[in-house]
PDB file of N, CA and C in Angstrom:
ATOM      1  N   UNK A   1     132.109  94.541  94.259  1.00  0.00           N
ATOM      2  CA  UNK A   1     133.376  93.891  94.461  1.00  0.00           C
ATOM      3  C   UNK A   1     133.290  92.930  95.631  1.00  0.00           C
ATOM      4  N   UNK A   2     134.041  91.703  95.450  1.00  0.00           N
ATOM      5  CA  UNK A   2     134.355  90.773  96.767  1.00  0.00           C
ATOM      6  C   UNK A   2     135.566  90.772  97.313  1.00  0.00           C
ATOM      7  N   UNK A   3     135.754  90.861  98.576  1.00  0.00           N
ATOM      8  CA  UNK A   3     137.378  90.958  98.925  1.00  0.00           C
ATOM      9  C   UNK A   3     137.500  89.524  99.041  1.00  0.00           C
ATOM     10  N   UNK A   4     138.933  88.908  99.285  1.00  0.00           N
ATOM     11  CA  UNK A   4     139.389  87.653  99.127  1.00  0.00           C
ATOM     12  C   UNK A   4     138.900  86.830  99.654  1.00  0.00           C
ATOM     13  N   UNK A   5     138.269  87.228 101.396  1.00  0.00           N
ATOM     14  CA  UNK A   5     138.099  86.464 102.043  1.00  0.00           C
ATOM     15  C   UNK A   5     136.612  86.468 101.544  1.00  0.00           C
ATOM     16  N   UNK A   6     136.017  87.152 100.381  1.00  0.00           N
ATOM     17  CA  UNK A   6     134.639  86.623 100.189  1.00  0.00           C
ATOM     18  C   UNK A   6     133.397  87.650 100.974  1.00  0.00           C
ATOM     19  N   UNK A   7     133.949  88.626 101.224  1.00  0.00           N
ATOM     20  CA  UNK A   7     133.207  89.306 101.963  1.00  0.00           C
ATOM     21  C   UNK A   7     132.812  90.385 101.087  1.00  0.00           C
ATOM     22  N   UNK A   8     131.382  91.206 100.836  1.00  0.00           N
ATOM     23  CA  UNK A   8     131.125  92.249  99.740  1.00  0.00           C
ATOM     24  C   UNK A   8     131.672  93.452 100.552  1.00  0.00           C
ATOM     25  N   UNK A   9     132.130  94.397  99.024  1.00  0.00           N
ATOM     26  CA  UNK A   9     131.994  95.944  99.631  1.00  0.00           C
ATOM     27  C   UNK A   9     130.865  96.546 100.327  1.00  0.00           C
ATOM     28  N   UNK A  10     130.855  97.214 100.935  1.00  0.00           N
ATOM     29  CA  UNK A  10     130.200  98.471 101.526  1.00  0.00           C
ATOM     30  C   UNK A  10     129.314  98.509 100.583  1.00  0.00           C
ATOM     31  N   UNK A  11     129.250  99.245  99.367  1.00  0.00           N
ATOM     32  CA  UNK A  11     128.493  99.760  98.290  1.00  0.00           C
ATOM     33  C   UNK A  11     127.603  98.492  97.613  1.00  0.00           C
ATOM     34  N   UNK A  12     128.140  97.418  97.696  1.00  0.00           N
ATOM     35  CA  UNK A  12     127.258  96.022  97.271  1.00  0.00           C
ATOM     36  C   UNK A  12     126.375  96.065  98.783  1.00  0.00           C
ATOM     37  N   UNK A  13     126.693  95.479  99.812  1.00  0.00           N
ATOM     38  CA  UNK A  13     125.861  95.810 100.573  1.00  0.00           C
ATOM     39  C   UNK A  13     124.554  96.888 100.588  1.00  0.00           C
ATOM     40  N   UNK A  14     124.948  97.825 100.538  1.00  0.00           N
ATOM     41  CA  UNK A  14     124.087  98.938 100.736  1.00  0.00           C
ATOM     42  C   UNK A  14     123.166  99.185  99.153  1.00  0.00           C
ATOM     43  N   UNK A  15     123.866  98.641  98.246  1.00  0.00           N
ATOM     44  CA  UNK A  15     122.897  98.325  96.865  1.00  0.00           C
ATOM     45  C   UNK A  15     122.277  97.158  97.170  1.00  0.00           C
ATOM     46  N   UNK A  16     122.266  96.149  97.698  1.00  0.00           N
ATOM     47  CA  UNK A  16     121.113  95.119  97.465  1.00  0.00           C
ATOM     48  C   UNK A  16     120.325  95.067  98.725  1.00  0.00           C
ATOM     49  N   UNK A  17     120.769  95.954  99.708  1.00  0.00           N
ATOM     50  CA  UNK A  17     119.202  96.454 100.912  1.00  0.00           C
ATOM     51  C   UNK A  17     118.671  97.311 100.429  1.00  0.00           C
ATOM     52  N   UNK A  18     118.920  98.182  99.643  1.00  0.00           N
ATOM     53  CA  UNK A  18     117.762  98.911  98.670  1.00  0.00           C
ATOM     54  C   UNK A  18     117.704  98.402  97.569  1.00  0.00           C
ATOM     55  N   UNK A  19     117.888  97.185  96.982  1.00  0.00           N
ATOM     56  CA  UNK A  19     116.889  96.749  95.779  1.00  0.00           C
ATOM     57  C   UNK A  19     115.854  95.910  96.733  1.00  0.00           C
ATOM     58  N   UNK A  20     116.165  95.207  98.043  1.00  0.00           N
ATOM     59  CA  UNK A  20     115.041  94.695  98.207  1.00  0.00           C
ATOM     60  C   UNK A  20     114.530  95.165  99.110  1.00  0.00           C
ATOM     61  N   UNK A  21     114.732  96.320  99.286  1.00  0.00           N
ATOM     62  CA  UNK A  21     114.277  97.633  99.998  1.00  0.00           C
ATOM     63  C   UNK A  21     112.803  98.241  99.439  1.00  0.00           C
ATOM     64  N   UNK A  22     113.727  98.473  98.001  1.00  0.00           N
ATOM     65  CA  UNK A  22     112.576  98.461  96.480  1.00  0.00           C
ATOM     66  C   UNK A  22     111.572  98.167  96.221  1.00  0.00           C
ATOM     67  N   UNK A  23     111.937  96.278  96.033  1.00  0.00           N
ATOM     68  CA  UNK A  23     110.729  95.457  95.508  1.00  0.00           C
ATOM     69  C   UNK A  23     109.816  95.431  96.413  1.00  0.00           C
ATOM     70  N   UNK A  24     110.244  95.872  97.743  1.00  0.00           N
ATOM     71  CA  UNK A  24     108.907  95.383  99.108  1.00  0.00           C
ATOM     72  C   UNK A  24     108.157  97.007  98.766  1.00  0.00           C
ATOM     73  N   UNK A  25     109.146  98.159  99.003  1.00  0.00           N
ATOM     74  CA  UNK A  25     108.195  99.435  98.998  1.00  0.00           C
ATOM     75  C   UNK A  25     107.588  99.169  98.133  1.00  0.00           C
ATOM     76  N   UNK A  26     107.846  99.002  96.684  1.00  0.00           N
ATOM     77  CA  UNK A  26     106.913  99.348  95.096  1.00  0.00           C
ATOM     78  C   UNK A  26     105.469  98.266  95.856  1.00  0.00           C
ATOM     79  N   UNK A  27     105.554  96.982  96.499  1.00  0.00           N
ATOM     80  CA  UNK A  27     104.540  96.239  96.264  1.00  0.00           C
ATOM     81  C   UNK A  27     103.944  96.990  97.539  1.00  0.00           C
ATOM     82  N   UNK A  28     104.348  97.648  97.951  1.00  0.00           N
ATOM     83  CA  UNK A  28     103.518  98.261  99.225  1.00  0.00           C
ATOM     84  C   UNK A  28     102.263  99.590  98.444  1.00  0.00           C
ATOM     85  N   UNK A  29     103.040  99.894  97.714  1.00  0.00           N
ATOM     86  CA  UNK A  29     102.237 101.191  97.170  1.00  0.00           C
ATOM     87  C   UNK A  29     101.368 100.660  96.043  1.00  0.00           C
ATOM     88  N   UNK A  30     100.978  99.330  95.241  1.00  0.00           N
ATOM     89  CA  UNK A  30     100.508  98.948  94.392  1.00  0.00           C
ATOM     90  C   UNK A  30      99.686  98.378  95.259  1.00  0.00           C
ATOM     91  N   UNK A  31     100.132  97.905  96.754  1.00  0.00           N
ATOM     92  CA  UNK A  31      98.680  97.247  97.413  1.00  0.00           C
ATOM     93  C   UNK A  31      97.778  98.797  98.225  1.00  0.00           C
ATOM     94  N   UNK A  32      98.474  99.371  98.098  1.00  0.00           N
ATOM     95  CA  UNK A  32      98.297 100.547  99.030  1.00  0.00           C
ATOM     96  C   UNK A  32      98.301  99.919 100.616  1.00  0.00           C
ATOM     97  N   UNK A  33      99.782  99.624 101.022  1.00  0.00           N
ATOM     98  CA  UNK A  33      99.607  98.911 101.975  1.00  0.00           C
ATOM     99  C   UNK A  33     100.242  99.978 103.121  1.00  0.00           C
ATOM    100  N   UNK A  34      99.937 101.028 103.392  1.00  0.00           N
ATOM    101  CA  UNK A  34     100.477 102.168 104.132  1.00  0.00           C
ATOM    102  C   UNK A  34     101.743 101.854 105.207  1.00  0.00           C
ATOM    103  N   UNK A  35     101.215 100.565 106.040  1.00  0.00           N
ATOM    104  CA  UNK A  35     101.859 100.077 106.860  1.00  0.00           C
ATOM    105  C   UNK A  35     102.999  99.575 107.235  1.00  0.00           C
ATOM    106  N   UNK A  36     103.273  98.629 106.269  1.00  0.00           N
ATOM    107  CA  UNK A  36     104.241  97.780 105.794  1.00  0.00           C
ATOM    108  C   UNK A  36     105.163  98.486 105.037  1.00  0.00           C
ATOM    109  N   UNK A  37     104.726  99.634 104.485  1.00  0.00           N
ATOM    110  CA  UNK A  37     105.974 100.466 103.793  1.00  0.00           C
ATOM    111  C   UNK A  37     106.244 101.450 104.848  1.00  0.00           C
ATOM    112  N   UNK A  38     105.468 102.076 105.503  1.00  0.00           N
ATOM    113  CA  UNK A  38     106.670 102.816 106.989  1.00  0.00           C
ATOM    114  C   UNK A  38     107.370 101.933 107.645  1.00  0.00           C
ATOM    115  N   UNK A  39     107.102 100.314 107.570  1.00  0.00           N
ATOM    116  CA  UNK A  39     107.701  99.784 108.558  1.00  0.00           C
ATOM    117  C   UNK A  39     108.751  99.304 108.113  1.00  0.00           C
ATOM    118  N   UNK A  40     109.143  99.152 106.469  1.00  0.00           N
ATOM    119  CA  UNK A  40     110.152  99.094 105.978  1.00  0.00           C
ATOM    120  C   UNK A  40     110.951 100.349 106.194  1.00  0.00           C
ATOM    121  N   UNK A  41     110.400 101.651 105.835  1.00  0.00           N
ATOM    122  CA  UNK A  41     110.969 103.047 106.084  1.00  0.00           C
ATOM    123  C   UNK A  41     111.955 102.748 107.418  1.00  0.00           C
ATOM    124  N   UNK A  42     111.056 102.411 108.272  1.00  0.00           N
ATOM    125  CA  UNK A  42     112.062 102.282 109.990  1.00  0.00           C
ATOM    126  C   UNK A  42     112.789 101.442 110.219  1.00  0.00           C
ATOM    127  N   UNK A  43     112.929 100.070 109.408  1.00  0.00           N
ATOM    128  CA  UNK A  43     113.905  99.209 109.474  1.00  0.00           C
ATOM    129  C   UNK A  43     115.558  99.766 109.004  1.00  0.00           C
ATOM    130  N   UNK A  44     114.853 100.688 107.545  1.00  0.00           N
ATOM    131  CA  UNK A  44     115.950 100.976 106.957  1.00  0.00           C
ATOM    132  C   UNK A  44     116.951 101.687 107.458  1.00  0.00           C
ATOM    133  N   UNK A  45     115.878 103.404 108.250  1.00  0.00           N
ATOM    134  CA  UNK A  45     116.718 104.342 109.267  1.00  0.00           C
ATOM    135  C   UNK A  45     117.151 103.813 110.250  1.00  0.00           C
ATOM    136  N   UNK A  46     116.936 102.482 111.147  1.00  0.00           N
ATOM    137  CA  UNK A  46     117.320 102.066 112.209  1.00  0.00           C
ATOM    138  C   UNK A  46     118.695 101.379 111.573  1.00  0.00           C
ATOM    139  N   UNK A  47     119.068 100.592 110.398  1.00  0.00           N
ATOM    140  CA  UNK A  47     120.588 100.006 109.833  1.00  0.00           C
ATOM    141  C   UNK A  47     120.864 101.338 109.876  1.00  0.00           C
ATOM    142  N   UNK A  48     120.632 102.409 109.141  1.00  0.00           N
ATOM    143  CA  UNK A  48     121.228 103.329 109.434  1.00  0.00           C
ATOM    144  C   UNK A  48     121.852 103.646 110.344  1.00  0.00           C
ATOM    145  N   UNK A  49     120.815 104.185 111.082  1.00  0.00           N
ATOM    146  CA  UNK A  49     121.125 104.240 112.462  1.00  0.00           C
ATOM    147  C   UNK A  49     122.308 103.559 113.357  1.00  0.00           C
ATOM    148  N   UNK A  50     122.508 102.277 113.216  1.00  0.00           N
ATOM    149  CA  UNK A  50     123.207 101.431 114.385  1.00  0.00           C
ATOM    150  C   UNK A  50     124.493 101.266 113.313  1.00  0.00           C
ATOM    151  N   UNK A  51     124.813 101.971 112.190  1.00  0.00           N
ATOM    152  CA  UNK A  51     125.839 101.994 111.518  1.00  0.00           C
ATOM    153  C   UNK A  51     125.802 100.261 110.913  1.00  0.00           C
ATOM    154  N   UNK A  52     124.522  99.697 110.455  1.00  0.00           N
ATOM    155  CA  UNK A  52     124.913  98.460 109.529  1.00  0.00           C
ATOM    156  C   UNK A  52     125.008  98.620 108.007  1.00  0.00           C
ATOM    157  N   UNK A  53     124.665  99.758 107.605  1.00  0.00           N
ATOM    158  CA  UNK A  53     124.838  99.870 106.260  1.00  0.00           C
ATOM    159  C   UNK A  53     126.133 100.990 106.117  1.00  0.00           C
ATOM    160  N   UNK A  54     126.967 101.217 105.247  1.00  0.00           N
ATOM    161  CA  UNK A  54     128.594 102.338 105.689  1.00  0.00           C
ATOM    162  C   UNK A  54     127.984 103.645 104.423  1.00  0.00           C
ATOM    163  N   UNK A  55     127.124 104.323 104.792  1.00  0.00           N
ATOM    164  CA  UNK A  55     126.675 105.397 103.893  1.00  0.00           C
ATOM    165  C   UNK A  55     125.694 106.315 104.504  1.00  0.00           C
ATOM    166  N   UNK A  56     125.459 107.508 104.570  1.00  0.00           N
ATOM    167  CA  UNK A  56     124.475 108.276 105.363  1.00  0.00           C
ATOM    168  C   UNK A  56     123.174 108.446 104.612  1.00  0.00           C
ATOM    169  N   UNK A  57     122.374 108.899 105.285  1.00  0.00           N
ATOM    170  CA  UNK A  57     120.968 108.531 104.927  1.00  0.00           C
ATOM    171  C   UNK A  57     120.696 109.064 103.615  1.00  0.00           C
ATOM    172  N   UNK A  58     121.470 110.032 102.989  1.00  0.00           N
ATOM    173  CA  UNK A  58     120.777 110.981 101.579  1.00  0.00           C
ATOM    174  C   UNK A  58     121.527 109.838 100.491  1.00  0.00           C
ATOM    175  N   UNK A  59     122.913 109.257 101.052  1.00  0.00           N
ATOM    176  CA  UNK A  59     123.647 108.134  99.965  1.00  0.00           C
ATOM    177  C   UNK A  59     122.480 106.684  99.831  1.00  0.00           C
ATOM    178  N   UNK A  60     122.213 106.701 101.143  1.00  0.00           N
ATOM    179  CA  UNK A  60     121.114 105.262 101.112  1.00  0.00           C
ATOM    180  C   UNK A  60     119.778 105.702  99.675  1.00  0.00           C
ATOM    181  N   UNK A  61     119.243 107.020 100.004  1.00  0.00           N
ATOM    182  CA  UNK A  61     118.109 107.182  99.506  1.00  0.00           C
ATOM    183  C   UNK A  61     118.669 107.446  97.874  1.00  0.00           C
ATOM    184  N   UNK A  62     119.713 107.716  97.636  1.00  0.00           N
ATOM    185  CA  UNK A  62     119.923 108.372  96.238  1.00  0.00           C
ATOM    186  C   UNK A  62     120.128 106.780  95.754  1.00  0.00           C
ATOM    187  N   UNK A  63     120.550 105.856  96.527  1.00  0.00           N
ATOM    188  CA  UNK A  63     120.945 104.494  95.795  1.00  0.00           C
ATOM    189  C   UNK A  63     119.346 103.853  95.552  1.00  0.00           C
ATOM    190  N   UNK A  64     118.472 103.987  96.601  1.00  0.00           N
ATOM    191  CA  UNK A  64     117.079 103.626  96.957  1.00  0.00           C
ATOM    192  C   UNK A  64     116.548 104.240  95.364  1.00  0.00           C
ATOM    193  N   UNK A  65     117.033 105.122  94.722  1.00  0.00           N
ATOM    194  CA  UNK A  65     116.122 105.968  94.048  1.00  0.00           C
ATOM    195  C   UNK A  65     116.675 105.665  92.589  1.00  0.00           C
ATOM    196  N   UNK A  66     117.940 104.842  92.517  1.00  0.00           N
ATOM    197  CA  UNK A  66     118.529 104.024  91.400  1.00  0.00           C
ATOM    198  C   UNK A  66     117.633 103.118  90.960  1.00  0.00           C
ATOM    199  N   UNK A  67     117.164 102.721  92.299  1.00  0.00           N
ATOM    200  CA  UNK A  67     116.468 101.255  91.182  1.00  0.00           C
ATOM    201  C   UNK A  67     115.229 101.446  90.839  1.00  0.00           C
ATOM    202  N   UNK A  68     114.422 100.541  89.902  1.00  0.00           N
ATOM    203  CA  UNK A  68     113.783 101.020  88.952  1.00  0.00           C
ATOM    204  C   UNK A  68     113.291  99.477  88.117  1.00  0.00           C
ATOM    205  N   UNK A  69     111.780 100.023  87.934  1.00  0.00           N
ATOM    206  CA  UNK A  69     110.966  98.701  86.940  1.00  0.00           C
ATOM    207  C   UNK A  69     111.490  98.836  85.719  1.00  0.00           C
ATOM    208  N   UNK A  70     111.158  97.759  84.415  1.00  0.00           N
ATOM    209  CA  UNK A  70     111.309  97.755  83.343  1.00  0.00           C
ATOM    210  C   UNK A  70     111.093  99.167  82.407  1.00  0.00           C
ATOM    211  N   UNK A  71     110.253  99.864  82.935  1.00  0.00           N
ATOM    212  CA  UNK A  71     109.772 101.021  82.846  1.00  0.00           C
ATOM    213  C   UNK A  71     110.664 102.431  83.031  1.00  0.00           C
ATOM    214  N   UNK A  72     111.505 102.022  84.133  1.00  0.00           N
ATOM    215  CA  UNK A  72     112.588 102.945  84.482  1.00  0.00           C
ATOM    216  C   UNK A  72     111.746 103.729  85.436  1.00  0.00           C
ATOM    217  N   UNK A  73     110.735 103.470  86.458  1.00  0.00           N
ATOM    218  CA  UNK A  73     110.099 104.007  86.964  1.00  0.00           C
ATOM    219  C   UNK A  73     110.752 103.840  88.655  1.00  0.00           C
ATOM    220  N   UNK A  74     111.105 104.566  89.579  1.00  0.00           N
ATOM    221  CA  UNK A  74     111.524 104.321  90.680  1.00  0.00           C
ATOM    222  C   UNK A  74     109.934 104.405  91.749  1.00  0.00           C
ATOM    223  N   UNK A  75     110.198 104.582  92.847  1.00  0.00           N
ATOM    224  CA  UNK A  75     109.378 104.519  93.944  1.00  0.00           C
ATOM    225  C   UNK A  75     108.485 105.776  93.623  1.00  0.00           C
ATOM    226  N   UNK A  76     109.554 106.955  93.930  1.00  0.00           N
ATOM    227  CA  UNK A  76     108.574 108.021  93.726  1.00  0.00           C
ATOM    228  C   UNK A  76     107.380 107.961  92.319  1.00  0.00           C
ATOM    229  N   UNK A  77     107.966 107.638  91.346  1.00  0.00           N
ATOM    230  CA  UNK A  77     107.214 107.773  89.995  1.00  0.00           C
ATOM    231  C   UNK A  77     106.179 106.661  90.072  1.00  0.00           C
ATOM    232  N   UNK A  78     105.968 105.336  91.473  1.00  0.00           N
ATOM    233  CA  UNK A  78     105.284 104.724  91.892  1.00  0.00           C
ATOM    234  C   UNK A  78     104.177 105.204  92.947  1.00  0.00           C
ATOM    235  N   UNK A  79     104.716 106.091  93.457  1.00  0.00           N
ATOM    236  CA  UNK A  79     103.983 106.876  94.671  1.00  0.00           C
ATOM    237  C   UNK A  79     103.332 107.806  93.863  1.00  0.00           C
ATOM    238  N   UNK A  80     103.855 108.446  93.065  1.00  0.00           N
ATOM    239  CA  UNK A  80     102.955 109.737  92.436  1.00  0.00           C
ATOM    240  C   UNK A  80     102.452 109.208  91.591  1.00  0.00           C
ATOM    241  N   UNK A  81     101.576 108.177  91.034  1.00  0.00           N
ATOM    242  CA  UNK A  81     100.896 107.408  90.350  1.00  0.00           C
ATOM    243  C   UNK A  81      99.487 107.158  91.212  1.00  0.00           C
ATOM    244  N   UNK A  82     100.200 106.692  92.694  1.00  0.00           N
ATOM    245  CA  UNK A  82      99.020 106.829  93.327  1.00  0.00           C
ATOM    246  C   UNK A  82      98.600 107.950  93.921  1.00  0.00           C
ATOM    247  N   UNK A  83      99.364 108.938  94.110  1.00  0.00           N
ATOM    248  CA  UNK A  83      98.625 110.361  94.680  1.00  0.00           C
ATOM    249  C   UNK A  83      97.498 110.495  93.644  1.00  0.00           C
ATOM    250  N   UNK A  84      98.059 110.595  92.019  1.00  0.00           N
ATOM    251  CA  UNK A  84      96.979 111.034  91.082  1.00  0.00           C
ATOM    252  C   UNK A  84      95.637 110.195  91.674  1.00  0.00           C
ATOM    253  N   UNK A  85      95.672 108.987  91.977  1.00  0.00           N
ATOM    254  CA  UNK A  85      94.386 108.319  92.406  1.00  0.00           C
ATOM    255  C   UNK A  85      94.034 108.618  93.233  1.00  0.00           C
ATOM    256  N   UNK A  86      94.509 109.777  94.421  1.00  0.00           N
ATOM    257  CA  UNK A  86      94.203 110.116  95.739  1.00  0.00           C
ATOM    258  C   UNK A  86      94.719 109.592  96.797  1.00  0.00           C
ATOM    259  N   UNK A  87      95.818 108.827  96.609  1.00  0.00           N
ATOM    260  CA  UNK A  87      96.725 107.948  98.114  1.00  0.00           C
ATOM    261  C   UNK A  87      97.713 108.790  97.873  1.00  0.00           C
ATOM    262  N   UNK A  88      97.616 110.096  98.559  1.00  0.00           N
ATOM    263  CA  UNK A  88      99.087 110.590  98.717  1.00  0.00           C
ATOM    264  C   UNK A  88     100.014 110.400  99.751  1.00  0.00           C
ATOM    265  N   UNK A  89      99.550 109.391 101.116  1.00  0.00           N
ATOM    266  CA  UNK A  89     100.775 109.076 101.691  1.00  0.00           C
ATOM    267  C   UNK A  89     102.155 108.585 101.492  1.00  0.00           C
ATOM    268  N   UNK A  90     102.162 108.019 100.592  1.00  0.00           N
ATOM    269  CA  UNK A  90     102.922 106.982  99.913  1.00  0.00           C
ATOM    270  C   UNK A  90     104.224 108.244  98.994  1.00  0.00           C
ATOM    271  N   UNK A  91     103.869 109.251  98.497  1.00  0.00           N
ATOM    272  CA  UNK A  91     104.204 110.586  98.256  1.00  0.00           C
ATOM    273  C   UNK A  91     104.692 111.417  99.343  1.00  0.00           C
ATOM    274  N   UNK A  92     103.588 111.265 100.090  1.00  0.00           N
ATOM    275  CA  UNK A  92     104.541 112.300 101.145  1.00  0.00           C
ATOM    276  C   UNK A  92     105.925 112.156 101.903  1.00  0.00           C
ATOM    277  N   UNK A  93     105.656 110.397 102.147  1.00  0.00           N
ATOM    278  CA  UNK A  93     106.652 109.654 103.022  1.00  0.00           C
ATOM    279  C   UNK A  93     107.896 110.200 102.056  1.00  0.00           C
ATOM    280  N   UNK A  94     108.010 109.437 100.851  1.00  0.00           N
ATOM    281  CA  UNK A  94     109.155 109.273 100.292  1.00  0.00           C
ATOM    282  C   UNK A  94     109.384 111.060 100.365  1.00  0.00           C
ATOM    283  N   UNK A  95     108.583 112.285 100.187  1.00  0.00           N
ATOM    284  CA  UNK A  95     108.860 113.524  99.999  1.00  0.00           C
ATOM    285  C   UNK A  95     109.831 113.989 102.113  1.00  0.00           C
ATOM    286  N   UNK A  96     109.173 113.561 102.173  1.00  0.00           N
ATOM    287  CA  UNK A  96     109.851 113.688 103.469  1.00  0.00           C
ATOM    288  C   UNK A  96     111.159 112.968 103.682  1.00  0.00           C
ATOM    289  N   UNK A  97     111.335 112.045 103.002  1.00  0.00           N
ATOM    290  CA  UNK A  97     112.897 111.595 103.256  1.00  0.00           C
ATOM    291  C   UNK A  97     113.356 111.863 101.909  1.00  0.00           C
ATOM    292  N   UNK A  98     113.374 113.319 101.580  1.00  0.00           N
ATOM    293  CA  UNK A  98     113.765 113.885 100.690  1.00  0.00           C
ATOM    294  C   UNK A  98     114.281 112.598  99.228  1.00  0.00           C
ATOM    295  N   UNK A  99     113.380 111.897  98.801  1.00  0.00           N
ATOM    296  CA  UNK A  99     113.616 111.270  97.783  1.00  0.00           C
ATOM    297  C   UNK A  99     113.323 112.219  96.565  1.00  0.00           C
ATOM    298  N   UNK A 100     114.213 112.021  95.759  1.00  0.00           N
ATOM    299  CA  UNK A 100     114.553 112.892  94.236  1.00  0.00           C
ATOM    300  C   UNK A 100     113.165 112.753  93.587  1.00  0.00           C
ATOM    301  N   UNK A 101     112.702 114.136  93.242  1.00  0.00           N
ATOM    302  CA  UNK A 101     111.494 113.943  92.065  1.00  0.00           C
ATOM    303  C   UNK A 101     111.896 113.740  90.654  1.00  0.00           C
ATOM    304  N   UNK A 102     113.222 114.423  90.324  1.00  0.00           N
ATOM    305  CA  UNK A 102     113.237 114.153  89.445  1.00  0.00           C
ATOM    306  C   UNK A 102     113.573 113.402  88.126  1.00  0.00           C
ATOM    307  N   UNK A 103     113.770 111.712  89.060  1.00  0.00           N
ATOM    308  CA  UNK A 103     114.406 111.069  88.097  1.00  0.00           C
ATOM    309  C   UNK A 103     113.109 110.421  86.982  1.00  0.00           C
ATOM    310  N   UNK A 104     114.085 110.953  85.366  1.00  0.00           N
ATOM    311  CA  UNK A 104     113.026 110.296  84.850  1.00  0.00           C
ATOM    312  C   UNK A 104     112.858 108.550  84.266  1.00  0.00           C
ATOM    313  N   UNK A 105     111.407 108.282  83.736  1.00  0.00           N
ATOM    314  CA  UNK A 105     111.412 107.109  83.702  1.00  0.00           C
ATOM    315  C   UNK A 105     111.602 106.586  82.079  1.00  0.00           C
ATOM    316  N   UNK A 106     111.133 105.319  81.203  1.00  0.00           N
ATOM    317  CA  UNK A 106     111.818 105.513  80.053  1.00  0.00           C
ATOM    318  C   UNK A 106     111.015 106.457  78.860  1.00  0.00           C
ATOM    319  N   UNK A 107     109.714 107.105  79.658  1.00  0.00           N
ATOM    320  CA  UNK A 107     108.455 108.139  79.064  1.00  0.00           C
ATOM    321  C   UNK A 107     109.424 109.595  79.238  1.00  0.00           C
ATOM    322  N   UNK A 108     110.602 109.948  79.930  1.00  0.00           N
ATOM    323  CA  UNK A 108     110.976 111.126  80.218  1.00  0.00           C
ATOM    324  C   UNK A 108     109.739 111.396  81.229  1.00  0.00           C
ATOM    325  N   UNK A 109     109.349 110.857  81.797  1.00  0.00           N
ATOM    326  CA  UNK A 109     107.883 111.621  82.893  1.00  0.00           C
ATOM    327  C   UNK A 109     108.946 111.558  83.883  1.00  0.00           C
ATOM    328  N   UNK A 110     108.568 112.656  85.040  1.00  0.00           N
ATOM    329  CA  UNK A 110     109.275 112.407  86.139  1.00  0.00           C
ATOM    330  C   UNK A 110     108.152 112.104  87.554  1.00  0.00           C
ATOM    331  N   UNK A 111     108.316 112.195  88.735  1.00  0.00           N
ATOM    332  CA  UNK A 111     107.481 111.959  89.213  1.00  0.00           C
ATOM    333  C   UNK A 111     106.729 113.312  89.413  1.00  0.00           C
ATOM    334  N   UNK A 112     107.353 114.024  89.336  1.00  0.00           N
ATOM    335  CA  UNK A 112     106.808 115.708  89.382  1.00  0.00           C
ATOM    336  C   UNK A 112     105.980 116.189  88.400  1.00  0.00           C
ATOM    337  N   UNK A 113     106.064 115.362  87.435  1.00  0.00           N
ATOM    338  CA  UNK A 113     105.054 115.242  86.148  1.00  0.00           C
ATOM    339  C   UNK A 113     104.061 114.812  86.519  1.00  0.00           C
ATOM    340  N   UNK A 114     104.363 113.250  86.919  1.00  0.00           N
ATOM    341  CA  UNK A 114     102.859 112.541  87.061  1.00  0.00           C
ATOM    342  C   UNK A 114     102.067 113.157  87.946  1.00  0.00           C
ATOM    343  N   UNK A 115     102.182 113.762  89.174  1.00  0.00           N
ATOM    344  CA  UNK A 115     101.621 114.448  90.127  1.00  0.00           C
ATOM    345  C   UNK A 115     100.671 115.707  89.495  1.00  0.00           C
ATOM    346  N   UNK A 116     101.439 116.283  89.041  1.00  0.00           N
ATOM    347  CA  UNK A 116     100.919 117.519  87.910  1.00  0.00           C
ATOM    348  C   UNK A 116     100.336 117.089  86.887  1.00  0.00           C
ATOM    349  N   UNK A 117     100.236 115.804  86.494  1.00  0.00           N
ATOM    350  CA  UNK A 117      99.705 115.205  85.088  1.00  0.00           C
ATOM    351  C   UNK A 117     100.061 116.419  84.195  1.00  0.00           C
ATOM    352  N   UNK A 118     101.281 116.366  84.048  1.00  0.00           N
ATOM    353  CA  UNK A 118     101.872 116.696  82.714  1.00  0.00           C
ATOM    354  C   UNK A 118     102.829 115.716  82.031  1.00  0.00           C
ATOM    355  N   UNK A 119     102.648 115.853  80.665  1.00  0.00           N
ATOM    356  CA  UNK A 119     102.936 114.397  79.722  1.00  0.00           C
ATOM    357  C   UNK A 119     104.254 115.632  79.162  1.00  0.00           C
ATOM    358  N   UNK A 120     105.304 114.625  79.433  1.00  0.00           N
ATOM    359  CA  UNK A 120     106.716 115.408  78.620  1.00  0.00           C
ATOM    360  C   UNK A 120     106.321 115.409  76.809  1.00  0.00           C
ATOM    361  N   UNK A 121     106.996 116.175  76.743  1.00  0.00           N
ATOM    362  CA  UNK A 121     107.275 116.630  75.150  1.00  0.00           C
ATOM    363  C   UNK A 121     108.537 115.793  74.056  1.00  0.00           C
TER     364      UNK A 121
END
């Protein structure tokens, strides 16, 4: 929504710093770029932090965990793609800021699957 004077809601805000929240983590974990995705991680908790985004950190991450490739694949189901290859930082991070395992993608895999390499039914 836009209010009159042109200004977005709260919830638009805080949805399009995690879509391009998104597109930078996903290309972080496809370069395996360890760095650049904690340093996005700390940008994000610091808006948090100083109250620039109007949502607490589990609302940020559940919106973070909305978006999603053509695939329907979110971050985690990006991260646990690369654990299977052996980069499990990228897994742990997001497991530590309690990001959802189990959203699935348009395979029904979740990321708790891919980790386990188990193929849904």
């Amino acid at each position: 929504m836009v209010s009159p004077g042109g200004e977005s809601s709260g919830f638009e805000e805080v949805s399009r710093v995690a879509a391009t929240l998104y597109l930078e983590m996903k290309k972080c974990v496809k370069q395996r770029n360890l760095v650049t995705f904690n340093e996005a991680v700390m940008i994000a908790r610091e808006m948090l932090r100083q109250g620039k985004l109007p949502c607490s950190t589990q609302d940020f991450i559940a919106t973070l965990a909305t978006h999603t490739d053509s695939e329907g694949r979110n971050l985690m189901h990006e991260a646990a793609r690369a654990a299977v290859e052996g980069e499990t930082r990228f897994f742990l991070t997001l497991s530590k800021l309690r990001f959802p395992y189990y959203n699935e993608d348009n395979n029904l895999d979740t990321a708790a699957f891919i980790v386990c390499q188990v193929k849904s039914d």
